[in-house]
N, C-alpha and C. Protein backbone atom coordinates (compact mmCIF):
# COMPACT_ATOMS: atom_id res chain seq x y z
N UNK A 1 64.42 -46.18 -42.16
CA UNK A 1 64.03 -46.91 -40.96
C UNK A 1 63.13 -46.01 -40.09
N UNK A 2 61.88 -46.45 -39.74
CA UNK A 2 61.01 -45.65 -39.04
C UNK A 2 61.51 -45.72 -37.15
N UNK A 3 61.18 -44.78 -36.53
CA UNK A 3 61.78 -44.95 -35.18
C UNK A 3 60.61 -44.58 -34.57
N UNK A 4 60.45 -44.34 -33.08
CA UNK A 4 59.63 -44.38 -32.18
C UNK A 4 59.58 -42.93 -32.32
N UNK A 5 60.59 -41.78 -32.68
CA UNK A 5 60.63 -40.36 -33.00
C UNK A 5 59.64 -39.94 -34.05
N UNK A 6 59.72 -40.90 -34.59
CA UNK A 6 58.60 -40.31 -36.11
C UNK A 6 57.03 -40.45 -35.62
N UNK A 7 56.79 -40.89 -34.63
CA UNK A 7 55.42 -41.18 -34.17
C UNK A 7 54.92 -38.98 -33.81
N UNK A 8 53.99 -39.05 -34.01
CA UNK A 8 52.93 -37.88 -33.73
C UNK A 8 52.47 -38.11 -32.64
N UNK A 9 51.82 -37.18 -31.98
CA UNK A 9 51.24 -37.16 -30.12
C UNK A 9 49.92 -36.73 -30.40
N UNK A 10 49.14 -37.23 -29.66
CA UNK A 10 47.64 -36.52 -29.91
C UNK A 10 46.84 -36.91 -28.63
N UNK A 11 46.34 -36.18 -27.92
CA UNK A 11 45.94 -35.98 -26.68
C UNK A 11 44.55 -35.42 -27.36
N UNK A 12 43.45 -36.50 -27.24
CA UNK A 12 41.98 -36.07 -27.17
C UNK A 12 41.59 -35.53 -26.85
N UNK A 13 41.70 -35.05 -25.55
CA UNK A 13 41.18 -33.35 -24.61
C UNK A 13 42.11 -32.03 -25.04
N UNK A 14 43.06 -32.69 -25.39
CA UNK A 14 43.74 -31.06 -25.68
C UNK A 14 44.41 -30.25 -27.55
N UNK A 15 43.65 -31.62 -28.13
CA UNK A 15 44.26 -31.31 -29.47
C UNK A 15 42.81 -31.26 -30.25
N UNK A 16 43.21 -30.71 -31.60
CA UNK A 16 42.33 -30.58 -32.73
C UNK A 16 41.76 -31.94 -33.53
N UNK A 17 40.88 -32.76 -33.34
CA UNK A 17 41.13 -33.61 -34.34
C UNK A 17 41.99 -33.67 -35.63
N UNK A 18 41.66 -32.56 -36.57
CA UNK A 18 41.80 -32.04 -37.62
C UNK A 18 43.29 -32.15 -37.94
N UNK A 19 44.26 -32.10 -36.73
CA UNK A 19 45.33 -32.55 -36.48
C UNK A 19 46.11 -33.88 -37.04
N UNK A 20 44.86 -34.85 -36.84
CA UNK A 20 45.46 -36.03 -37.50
C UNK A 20 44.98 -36.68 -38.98
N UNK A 21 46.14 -36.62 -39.67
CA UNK A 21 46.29 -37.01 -40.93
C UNK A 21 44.67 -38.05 -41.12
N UNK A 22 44.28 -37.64 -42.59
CA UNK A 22 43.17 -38.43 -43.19
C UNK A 22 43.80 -39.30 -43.95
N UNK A 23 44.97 -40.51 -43.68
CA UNK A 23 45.56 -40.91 -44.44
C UNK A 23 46.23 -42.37 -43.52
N UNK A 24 46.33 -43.27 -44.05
CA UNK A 24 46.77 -44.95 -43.99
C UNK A 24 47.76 -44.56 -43.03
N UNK A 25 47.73 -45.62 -41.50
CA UNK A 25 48.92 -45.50 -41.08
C UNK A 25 48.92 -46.09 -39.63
N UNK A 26 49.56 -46.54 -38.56
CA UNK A 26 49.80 -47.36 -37.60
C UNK A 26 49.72 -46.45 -36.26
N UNK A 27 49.26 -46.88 -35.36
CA UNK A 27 48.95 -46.02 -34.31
C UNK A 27 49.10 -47.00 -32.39
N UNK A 28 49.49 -46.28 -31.83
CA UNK A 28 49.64 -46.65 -30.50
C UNK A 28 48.85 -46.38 -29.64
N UNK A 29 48.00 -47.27 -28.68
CA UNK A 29 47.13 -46.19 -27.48
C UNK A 29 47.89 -46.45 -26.18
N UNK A 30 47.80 -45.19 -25.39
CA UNK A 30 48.70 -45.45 -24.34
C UNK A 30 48.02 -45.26 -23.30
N UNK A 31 48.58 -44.79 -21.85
CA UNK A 31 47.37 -44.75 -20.87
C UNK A 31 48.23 -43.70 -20.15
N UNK A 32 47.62 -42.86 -19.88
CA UNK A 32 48.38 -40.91 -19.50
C UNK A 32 48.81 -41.81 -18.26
N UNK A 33 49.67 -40.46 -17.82
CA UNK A 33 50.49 -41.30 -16.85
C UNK A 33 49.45 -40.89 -15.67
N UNK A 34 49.96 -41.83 -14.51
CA UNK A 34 49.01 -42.06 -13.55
C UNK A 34 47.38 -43.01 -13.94
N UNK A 35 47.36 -43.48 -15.03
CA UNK A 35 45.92 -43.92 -15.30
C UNK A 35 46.30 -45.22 -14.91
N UNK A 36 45.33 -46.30 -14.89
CA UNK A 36 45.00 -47.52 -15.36
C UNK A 36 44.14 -47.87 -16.03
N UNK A 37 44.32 -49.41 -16.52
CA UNK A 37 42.94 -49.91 -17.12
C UNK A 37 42.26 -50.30 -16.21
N UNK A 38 40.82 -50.61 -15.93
CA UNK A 38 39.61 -51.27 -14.99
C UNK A 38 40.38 -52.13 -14.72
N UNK A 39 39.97 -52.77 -13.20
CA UNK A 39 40.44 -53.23 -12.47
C UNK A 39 40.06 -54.67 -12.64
N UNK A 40 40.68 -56.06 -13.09
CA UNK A 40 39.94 -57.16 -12.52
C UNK A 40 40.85 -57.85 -11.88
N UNK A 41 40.04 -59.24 -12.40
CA UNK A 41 41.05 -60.54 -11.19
C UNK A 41 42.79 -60.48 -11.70
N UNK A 42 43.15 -60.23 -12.81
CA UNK A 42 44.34 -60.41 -13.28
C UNK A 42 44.97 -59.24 -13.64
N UNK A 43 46.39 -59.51 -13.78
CA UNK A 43 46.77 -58.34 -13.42
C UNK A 43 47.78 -58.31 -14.87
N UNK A 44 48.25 -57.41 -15.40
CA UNK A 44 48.68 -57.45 -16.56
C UNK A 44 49.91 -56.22 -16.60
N UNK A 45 50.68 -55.92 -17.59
CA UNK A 45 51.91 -55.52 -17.94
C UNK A 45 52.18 -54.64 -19.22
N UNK A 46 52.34 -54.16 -18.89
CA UNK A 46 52.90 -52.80 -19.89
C UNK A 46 54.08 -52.15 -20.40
N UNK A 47 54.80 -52.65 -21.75
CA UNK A 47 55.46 -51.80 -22.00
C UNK A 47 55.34 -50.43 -22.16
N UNK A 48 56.79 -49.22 -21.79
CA UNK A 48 56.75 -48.40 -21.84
C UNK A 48 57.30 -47.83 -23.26
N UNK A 49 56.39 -46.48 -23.46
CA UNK A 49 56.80 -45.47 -24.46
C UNK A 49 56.63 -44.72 -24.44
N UNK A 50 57.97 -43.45 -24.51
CA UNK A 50 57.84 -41.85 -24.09
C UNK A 50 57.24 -42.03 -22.38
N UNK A 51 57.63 -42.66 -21.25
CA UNK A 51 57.24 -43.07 -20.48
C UNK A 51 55.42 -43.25 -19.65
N UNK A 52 54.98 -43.78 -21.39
CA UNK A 52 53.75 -43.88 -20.96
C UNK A 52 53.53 -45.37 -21.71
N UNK A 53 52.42 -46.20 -20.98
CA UNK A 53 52.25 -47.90 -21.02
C UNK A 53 51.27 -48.22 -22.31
N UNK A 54 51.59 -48.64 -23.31
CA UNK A 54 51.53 -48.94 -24.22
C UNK A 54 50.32 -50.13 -23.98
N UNK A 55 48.82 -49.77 -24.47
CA UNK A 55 47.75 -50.76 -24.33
C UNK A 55 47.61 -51.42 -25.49
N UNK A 56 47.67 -50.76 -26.41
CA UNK A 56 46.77 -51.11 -28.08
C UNK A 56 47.82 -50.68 -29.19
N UNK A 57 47.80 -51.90 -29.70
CA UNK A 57 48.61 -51.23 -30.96
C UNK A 57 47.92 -51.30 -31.90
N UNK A 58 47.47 -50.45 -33.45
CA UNK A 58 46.17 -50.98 -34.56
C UNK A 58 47.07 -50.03 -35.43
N UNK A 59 45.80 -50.35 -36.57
CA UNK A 59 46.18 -49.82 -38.08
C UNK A 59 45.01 -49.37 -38.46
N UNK A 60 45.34 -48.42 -39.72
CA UNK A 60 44.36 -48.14 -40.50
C UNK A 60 44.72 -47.66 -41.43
N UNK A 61 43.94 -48.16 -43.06
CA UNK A 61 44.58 -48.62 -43.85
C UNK A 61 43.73 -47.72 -45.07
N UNK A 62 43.02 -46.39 -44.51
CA UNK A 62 42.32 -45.21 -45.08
C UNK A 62 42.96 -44.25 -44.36
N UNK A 63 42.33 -44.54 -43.28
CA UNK A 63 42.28 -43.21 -42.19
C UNK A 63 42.27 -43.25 -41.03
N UNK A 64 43.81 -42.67 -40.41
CA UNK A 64 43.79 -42.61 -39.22
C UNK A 64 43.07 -41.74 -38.53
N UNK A 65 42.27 -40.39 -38.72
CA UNK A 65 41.71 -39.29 -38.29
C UNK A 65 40.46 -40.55 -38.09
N UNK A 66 39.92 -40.88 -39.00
CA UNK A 66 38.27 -41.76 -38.70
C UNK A 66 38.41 -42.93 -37.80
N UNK A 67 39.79 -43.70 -37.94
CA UNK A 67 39.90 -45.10 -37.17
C UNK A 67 40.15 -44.48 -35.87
N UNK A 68 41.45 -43.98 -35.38
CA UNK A 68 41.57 -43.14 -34.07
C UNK A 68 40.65 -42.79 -33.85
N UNK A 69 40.10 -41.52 -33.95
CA UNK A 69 39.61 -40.24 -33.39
C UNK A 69 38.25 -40.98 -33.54
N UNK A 70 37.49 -41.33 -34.65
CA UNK A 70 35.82 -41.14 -34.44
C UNK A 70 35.67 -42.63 -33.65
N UNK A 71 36.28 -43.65 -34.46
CA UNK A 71 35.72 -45.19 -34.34
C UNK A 71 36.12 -45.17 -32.42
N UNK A 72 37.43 -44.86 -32.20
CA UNK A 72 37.64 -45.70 -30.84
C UNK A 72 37.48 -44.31 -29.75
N UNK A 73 37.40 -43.43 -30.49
CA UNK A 73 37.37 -42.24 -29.22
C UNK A 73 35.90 -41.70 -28.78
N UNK A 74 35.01 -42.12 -29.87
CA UNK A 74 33.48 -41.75 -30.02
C UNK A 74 32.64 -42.54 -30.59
N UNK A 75 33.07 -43.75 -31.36
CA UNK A 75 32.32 -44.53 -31.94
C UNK A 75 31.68 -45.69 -30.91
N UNK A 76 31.17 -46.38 -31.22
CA UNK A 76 30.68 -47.54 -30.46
C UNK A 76 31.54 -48.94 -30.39
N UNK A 77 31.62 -49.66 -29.33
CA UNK A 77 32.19 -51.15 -29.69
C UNK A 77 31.88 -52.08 -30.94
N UNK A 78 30.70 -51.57 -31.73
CA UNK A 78 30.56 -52.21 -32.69
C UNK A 78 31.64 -52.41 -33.66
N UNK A 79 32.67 -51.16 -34.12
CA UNK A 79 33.07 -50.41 -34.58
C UNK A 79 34.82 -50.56 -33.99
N UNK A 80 34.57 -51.03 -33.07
CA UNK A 80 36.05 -50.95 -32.49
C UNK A 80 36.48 -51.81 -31.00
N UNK A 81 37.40 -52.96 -31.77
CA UNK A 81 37.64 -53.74 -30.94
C UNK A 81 38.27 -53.24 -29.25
N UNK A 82 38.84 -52.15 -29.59
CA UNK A 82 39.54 -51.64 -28.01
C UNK A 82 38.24 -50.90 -27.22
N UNK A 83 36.90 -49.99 -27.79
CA UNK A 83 36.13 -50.23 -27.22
C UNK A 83 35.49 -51.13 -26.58
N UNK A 84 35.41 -52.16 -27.55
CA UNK A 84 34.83 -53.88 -27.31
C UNK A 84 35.38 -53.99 -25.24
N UNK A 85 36.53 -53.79 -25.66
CA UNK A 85 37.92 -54.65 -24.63
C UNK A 85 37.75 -53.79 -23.49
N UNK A 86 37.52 -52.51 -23.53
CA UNK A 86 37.36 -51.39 -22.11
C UNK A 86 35.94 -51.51 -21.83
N UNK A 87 34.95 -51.98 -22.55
CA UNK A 87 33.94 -51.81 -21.69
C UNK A 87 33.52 -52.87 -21.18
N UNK A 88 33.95 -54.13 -21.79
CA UNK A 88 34.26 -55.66 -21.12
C UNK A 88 34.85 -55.75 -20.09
N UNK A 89 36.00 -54.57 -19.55
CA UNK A 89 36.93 -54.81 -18.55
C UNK A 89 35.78 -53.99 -17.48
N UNK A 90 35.14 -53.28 -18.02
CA UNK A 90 34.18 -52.51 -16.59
C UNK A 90 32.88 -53.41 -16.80
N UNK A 91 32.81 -54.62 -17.18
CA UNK A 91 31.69 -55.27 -16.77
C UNK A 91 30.16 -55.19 -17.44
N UNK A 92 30.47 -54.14 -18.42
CA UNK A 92 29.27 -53.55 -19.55
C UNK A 92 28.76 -54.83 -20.07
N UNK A 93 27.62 -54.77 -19.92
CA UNK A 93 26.36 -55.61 -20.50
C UNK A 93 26.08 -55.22 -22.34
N UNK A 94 26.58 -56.44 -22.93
CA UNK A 94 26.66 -56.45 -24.83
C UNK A 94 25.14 -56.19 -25.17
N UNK A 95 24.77 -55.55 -26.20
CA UNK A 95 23.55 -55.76 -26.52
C UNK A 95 23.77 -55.98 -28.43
N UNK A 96 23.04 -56.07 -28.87
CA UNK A 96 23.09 -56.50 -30.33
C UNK A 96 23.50 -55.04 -31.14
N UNK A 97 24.24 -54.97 -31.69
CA UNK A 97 24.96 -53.80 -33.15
C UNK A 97 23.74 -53.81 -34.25
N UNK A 98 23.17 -54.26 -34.52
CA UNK A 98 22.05 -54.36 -35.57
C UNK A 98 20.87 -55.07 -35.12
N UNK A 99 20.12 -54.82 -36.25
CA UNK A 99 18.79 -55.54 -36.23
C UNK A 99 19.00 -56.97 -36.36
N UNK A 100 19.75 -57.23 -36.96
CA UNK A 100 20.46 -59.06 -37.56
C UNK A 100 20.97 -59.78 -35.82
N UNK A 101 19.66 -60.09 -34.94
CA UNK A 101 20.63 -60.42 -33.70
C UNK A 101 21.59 -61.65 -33.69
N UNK A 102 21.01 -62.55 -34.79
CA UNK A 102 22.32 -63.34 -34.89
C UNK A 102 23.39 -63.78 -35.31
N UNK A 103 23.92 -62.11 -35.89
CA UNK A 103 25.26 -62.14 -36.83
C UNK A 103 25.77 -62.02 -35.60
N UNK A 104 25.92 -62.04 -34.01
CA UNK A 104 26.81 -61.97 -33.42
C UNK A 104 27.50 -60.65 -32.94
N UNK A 105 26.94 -59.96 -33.53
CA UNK A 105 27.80 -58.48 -33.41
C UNK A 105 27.36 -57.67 -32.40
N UNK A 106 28.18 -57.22 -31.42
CA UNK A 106 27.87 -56.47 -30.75
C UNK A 106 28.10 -55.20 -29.91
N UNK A 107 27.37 -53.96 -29.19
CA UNK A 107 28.10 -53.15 -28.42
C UNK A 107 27.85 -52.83 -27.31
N UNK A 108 27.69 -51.56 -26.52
CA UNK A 108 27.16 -51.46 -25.92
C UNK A 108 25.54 -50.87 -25.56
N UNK A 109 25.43 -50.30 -24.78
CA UNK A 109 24.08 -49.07 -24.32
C UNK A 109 24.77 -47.98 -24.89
N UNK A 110 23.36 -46.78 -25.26
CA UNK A 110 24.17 -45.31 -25.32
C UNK A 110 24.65 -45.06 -24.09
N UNK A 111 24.26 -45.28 -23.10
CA UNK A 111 24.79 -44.34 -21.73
C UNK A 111 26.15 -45.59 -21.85
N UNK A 112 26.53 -46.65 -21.62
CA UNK A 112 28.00 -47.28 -21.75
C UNK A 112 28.98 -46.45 -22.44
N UNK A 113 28.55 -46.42 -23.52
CA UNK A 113 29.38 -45.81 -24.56
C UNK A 113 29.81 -44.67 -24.88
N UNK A 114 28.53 -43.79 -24.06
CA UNK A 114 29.34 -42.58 -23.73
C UNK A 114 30.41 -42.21 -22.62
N UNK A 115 29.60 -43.04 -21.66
CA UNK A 115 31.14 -43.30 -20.45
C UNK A 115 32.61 -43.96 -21.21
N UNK A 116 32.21 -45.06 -21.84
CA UNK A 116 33.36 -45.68 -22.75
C UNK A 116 34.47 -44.13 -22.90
N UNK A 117 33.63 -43.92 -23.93
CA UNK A 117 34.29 -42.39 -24.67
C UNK A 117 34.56 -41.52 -23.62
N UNK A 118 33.94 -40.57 -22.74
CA UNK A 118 34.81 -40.06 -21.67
C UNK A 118 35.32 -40.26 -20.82
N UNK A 119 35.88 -41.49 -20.86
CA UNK A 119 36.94 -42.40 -19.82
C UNK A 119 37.88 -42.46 -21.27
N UNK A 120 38.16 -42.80 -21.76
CA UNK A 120 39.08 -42.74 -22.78
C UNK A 120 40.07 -41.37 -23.33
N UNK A 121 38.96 -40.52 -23.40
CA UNK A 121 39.42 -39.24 -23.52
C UNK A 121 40.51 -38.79 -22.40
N UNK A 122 39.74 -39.01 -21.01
CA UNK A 122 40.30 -38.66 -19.95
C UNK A 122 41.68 -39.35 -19.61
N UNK A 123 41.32 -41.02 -20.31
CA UNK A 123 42.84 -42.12 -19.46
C UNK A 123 43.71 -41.94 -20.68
N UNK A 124 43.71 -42.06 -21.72
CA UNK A 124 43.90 -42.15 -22.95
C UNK A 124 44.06 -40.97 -23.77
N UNK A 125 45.91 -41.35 -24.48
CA UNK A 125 45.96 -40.47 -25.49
C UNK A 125 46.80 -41.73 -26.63
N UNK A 126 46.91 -41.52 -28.08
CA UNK A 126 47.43 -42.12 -28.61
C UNK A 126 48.75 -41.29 -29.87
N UNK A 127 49.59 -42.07 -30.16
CA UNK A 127 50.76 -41.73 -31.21
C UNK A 127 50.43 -42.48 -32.38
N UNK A 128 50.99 -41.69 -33.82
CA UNK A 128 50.42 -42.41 -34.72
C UNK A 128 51.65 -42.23 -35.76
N UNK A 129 51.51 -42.50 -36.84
CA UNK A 129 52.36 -42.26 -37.80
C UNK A 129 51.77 -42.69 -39.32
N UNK A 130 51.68 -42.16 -40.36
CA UNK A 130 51.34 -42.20 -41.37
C UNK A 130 52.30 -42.97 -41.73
N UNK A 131 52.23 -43.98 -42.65
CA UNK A 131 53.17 -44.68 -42.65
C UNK A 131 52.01 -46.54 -44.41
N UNK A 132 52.76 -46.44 -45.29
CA UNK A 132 52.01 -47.60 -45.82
C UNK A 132 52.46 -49.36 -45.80
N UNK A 133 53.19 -49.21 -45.16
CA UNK A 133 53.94 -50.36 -44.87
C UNK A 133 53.34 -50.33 -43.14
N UNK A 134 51.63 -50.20 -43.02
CA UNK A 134 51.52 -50.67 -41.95
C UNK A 134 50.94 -51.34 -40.82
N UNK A 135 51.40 -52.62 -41.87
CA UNK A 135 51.35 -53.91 -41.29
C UNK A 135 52.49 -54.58 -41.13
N UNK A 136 53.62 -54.51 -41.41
CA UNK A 136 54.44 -54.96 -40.67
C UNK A 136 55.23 -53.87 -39.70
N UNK A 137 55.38 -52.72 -39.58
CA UNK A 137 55.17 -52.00 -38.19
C UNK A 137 54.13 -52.67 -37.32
N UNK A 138 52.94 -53.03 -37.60
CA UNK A 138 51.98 -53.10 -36.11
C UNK A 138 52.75 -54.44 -36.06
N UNK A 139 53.11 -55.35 -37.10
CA UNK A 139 53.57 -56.56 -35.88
C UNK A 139 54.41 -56.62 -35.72
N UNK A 140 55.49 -55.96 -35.58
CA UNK A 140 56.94 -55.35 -34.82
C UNK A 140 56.35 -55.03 -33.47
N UNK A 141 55.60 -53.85 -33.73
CA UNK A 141 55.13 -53.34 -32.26
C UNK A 141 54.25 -54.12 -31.40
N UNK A 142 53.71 -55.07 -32.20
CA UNK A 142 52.67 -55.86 -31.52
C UNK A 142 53.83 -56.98 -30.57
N UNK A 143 54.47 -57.74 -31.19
CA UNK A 143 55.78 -58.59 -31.06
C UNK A 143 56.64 -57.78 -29.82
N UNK A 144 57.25 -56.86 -30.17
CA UNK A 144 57.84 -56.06 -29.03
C UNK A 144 57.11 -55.30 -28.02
N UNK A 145 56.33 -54.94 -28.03
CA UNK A 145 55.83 -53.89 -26.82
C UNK A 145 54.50 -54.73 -26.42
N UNK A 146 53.89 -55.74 -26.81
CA UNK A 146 53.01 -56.64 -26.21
C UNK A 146 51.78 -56.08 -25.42
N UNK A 147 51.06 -55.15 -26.60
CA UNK A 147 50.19 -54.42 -25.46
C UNK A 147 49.16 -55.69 -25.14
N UNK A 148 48.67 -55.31 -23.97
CA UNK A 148 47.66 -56.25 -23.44
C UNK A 148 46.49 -56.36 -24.01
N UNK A 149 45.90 -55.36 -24.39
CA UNK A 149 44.17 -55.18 -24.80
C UNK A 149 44.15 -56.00 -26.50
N UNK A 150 45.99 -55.96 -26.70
CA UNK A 150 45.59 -56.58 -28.72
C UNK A 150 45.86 -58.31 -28.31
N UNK A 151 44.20 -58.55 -28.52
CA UNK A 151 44.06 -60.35 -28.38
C UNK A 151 44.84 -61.05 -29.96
N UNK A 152 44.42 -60.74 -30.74
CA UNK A 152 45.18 -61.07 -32.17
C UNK A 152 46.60 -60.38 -32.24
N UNK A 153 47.17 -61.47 -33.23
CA UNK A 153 48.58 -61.30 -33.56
C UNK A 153 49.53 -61.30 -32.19
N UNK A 154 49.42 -61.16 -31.50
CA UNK A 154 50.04 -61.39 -30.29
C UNK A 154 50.22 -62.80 -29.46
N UNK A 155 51.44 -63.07 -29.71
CA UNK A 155 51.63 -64.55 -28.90
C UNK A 155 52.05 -64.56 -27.84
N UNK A 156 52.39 -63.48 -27.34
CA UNK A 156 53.73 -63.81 -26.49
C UNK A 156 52.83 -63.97 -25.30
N UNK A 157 53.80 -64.86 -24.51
CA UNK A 157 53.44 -65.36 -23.00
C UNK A 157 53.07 -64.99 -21.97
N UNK A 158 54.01 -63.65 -21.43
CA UNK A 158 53.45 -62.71 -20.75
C UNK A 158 52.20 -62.32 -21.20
N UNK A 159 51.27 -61.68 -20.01
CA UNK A 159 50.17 -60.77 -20.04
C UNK A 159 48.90 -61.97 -21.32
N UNK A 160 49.36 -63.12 -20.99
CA UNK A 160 48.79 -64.63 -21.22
C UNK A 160 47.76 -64.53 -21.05
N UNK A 161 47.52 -65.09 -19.60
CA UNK A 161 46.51 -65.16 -18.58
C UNK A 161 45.46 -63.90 -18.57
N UNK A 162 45.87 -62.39 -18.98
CA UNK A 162 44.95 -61.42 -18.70
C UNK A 162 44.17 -61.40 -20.05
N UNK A 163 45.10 -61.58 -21.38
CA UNK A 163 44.07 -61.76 -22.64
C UNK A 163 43.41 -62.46 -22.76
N UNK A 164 43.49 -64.16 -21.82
CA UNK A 164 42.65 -64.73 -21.88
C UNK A 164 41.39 -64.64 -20.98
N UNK A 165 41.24 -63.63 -20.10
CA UNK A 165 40.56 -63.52 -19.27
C UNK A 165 39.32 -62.41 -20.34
N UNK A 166 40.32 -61.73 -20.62
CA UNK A 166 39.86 -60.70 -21.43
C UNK A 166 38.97 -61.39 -22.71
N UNK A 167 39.35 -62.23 -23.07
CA UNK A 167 38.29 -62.82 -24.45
C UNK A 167 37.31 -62.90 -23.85
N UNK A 168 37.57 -63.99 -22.44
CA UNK A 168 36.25 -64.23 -22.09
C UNK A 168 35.30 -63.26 -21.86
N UNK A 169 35.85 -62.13 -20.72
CA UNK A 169 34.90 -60.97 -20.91
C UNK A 169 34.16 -60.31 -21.97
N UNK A 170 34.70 -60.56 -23.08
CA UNK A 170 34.74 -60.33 -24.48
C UNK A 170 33.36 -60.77 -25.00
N UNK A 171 33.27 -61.95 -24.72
CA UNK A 171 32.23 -63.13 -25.20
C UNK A 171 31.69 -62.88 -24.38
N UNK A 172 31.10 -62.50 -23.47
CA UNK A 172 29.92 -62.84 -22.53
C UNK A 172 29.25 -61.52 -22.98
N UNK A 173 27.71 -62.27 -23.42
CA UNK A 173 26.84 -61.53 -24.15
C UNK A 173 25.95 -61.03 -22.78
């Protein structure tokens, strides 16, 4: 039985990448204590873990060192839906991910995205766990701890109103 103990700590400003496993496995983003997410009209809810508020729950099903660390800590929104979701919540203007402008895909500016990334670093640290069974961990955790920023797989009622606010931000090109 996996527990909330078996999770790993990794703090972006103060750890090694190199630290986290190149290998399949389920991961938590949290928000250091004292942080928030951007501010809008709605107001949203957070379970706690290790007494810090649980935003994002994801997987990765190669590599957690590349999905964590490069895609959402340095990569672009193209690349990563919780980027997508933080720079939507500060109001960032989408521009097209490729030359193909009407596959839909999109991210931000370089200058967005580098703020993206050192606002993340700074609010944001995440727990992970190697783990291959993990997809049904993320929807345990998704189901129980209800982070706000995961629009998929998530039904529950609470923190309703802010994901749906949040798509929309989402969509507006």
């Amino acid at each position: 039985m996996t527990t909330l103990k078996d999770f790993k700590h990794f703090d972006p400003l103060k750890n090694n990448k190199e630290l986290i496993p190149d290998a399949a496995g389920v991961y938590m983003i949290v928000l250091k204590k004292n942080c928030k997410l951007p501010k809008v009209d709605c107001e949203y809810c957070c379970k706690k873990v290790l007494e810090k508020e649980v935003i994002y729950v994801g997987i990765s099903s190669k590599s957690l060192r590349n999905r964590d660390f490069r895609q959402h800590f340095n990569g672009n929104a193209g690349s990563s839906t919780l980027r997508k979701s933080i720079g939507s919540l500060f109001g960032f203007k989408k521009i097209p991910r490729s030359q193909n402008q009407d596959d839909g895909k999109t991210k931000f500016n370089e200058r967005d995205e580098s703020f993206i990334s050192d606002w993340m670093r700074r609010n944001l640290e995440f727990y992970y766990l190697v783990h291959t069974n993990f997809d049904a961990i993320e929807n345990f955790l998704i189901e129980n701890l209800n982070p706000p920023l995961n629009l998929s797989k998530n039904s529950n009622a609470e923190n309703l109103e802010f994901r749906t606010l949040l798509s929309k931000l989402r969509s507006i090109k």
